[in-house]
Protein backbone atom coordinates (compact mmCIF):
# COMPACT_ATOMS: atom_id res chain seq x y z
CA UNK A 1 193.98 1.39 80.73
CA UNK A 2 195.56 0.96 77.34
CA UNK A 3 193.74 -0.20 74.82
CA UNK A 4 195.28 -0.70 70.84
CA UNK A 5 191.92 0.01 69.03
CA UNK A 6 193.17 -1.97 66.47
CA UNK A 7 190.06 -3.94 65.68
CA UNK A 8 186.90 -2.48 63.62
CA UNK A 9 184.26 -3.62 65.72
CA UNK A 10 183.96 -3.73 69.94
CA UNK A 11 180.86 -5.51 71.49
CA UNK A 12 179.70 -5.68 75.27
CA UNK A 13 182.63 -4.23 76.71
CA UNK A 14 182.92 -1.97 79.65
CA UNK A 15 185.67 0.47 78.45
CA UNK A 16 185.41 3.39 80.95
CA UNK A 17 188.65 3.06 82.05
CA UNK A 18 190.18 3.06 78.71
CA UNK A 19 192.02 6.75 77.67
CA UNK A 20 190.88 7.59 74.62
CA UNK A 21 191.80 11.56 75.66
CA UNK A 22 192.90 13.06 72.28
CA UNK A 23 193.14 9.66 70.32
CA UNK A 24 192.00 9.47 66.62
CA UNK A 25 189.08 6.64 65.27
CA UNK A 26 188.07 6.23 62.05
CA UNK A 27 185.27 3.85 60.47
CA UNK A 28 185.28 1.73 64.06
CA UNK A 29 182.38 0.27 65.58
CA UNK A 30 181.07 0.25 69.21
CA UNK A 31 178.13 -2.13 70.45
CA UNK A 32 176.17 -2.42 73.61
CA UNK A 33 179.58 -0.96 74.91
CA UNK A 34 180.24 0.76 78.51
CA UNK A 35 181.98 4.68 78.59
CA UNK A 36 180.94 5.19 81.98
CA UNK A 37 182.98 7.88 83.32
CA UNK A 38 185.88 7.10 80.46
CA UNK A 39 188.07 10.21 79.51
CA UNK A 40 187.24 10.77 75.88
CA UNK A 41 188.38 14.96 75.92
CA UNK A 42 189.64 15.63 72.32
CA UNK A 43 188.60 12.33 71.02
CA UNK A 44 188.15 12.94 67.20
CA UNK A 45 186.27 10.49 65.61
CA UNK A 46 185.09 10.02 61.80
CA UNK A 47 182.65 7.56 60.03
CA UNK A 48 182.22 5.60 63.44
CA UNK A 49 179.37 3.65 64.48
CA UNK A 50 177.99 3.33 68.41
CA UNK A 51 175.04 1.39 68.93
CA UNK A 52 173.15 1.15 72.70
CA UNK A 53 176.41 2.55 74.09
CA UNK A 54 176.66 4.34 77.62
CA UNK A 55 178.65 7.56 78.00
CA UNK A 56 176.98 8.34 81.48
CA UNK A 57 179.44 10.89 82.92
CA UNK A 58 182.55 10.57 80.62
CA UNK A 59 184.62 13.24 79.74
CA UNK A 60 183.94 14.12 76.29
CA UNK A 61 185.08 17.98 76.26
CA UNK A 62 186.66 19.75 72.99
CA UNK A 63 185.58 15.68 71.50
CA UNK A 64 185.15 16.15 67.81
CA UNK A 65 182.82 13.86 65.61
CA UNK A 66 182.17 13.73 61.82
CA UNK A 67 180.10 11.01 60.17
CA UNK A 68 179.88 9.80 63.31
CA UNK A 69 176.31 7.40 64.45
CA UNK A 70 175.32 7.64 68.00
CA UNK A 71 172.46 5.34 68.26
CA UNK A 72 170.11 4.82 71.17
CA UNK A 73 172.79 6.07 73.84
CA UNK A 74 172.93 7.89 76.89
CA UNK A 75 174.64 10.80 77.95
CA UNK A 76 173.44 11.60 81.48
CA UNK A 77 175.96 13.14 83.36
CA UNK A 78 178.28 13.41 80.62
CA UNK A 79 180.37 16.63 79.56
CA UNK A 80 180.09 17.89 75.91
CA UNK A 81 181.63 21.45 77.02
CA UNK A 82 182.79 22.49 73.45
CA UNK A 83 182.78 19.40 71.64
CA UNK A 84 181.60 19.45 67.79
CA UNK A 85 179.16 16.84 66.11
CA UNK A 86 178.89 17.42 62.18
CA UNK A 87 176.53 15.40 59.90
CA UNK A 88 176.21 12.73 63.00
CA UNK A 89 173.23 11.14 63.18
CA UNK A 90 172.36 10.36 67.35
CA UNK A 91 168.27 8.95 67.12
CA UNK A 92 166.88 7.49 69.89
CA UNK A 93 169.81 8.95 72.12
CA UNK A 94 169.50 10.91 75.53
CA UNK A 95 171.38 14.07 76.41
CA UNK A 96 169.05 14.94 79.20
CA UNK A 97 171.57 15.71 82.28
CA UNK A 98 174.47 16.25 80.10
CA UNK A 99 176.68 19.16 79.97
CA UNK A 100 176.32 21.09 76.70
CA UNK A 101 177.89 24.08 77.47
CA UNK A 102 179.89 25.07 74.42
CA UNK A 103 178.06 22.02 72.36
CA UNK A 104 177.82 22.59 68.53
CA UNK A 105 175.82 20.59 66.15
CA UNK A 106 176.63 21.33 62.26
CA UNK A 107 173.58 19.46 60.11
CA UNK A 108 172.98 15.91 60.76
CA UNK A 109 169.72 14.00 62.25
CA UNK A 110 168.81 13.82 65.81
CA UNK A 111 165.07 12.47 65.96
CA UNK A 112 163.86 10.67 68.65
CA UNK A 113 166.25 12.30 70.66
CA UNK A 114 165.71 13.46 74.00
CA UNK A 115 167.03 16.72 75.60
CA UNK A 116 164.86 17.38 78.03
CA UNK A 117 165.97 19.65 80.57
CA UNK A 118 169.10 20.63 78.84
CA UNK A 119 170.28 23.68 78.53
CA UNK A 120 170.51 24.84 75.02
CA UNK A 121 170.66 28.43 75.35
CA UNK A 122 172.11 30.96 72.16
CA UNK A 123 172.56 27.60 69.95
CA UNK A 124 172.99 27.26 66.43
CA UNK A 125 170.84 24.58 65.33
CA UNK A 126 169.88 25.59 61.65
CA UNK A 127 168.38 23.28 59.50
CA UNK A 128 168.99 19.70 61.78
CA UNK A 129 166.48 17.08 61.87
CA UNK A 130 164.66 17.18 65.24
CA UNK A 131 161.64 14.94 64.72
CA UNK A 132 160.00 13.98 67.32
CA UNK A 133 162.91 14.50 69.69
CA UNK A 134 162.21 16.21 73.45
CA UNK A 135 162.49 19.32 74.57
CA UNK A 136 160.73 18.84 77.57
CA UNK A 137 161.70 21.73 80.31
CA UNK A 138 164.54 22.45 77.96
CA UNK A 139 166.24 26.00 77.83
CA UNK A 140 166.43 26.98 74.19
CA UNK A 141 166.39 31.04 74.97
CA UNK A 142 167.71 32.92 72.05
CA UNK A 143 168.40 29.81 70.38
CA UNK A 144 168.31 29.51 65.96
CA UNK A 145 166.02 26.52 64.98
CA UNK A 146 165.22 28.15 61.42
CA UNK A 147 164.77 25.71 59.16
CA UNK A 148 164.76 22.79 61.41
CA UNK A 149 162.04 19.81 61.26
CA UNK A 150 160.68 19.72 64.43
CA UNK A 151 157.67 17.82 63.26
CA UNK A 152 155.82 16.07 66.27
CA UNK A 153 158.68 17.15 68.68
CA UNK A 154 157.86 17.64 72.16
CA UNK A 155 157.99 21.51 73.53
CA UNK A 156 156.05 21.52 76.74
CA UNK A 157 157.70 23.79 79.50
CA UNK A 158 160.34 24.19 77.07
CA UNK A 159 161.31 27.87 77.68
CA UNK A 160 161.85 30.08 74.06
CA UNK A 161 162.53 33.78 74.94
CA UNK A 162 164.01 35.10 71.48
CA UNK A 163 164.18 31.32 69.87
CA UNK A 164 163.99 31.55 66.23
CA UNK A 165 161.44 29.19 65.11
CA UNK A 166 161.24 30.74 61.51
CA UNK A 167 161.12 27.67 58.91
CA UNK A 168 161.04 25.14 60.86
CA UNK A 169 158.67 22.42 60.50
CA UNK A 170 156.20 22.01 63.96
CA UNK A 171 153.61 19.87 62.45
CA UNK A 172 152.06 17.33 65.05
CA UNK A 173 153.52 20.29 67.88
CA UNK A 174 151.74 20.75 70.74
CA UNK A 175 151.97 24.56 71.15
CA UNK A 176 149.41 25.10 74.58
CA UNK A 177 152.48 23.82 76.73
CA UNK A 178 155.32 25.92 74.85
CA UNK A 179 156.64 28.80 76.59
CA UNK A 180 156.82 31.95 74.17
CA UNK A 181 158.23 35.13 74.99
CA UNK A 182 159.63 37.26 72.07
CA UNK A 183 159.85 34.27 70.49
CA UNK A 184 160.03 34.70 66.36
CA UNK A 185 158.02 32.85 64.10
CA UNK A 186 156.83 33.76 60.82
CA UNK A 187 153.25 34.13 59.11
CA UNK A 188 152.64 30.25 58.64
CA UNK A 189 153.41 29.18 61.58
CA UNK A 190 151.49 32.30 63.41
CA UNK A 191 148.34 30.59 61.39
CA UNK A 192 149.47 26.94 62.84
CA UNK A 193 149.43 28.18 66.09
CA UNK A 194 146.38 29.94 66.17
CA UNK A 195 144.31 26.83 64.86
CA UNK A 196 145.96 24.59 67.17
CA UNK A 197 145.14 27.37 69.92
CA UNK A 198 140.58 27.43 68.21
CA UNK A 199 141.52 30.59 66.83
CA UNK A 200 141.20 31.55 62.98
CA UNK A 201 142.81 34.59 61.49
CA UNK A 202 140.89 37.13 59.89
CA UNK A 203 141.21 40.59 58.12
């Protein structure tokens, strides 16, 4: 289905069978809206706003997003293979069951996000904002999270063979449910854990 886009601001619509494949949006505004399924592959969108918006199983591959607010929506079933989000700011969204093979995430703020069970293998994820977002049962093997605030994030069954957890910020992290192996963190954090674990380092 066509659709002109012409307007700033869309509310309560079900546009999942709308082609926004390759199609440009700037400063536009989407709420309580309905992607189910829609075919959103090179979408490139700047400065846009979605609010309690549904992209359960949409097409979203090689999608590119700057500025962009995803707020409080899901993304089960949805494909993110290669797609870019820089600066965006998704809290209170869901990835769990998404595809996010590819994904890259440049800055921006994702607490309260959930990505449990996702697989997040060899990512990049310097320096985002992860408070308390979900990892639950996540893969993050050999994935970079130095620098990031993961500050009363959840990590349990969350496998991290190799992750780089050097600089980030697990305050308020329950560590006893965390699945280490080779996993890198640095002399702060080693302290951290061992409290949290009723050990205390001594010389």
């Amino acid at each position: 289905m066509e659709l002109a886009l012409t307007a700033k601001q869309y509310e309560g619509q079900d546009l999942g069978d709308v082609d926004f494949a390759d199609r440009e949006l700037r400063g536009v505004r989407f709420v309580n809206c309905r992607f189910y399924g829609a075919a959103m592959s090179g979408l490139f969108t700047r400065d846009c706003a979605f609010l309690n918006c549904i992209f359960s199983f949409a097409a979203l591959n090689g999608s590119v997003h700057i500025a962009t607010l995803f707020q409080n929506c899901t993304f089960n079933g949805a494909s993110l293979f290669s797609a870019e989000m820089k600066d965006c700011k998704c809290s209170g969204s869901s990835f769990a069951g998404a595809n996010l093979t590819g994904f890259t995430l440049h800055g921006g703020n994702f607490s309260d996000t959930v990505f449990d069970g996702c697989d997040l293998r060899m990512m990049d994820l310097q320096g985002i904002c992860f408070s308390h977002a979900f990892f639950q049962g996540a893969n993050l093997e050999k994935a970079d999270l130095r620098g990031c605030d993961c500050s009363h994030a959840v990590f349990a069954d969350a496998f991290l063979k190799g992750t780089d957890l050097r600089g980030a910020k697990l305050n308020g992290v329950d560590v006893r449910r965390m699945r280490f192996q080779n996993t890198r963190i640095d002399l702060e954090q080693a302290v951290q854990f061992a409290e949290s674990l009723g050990c205390t380092l001594s010389g």
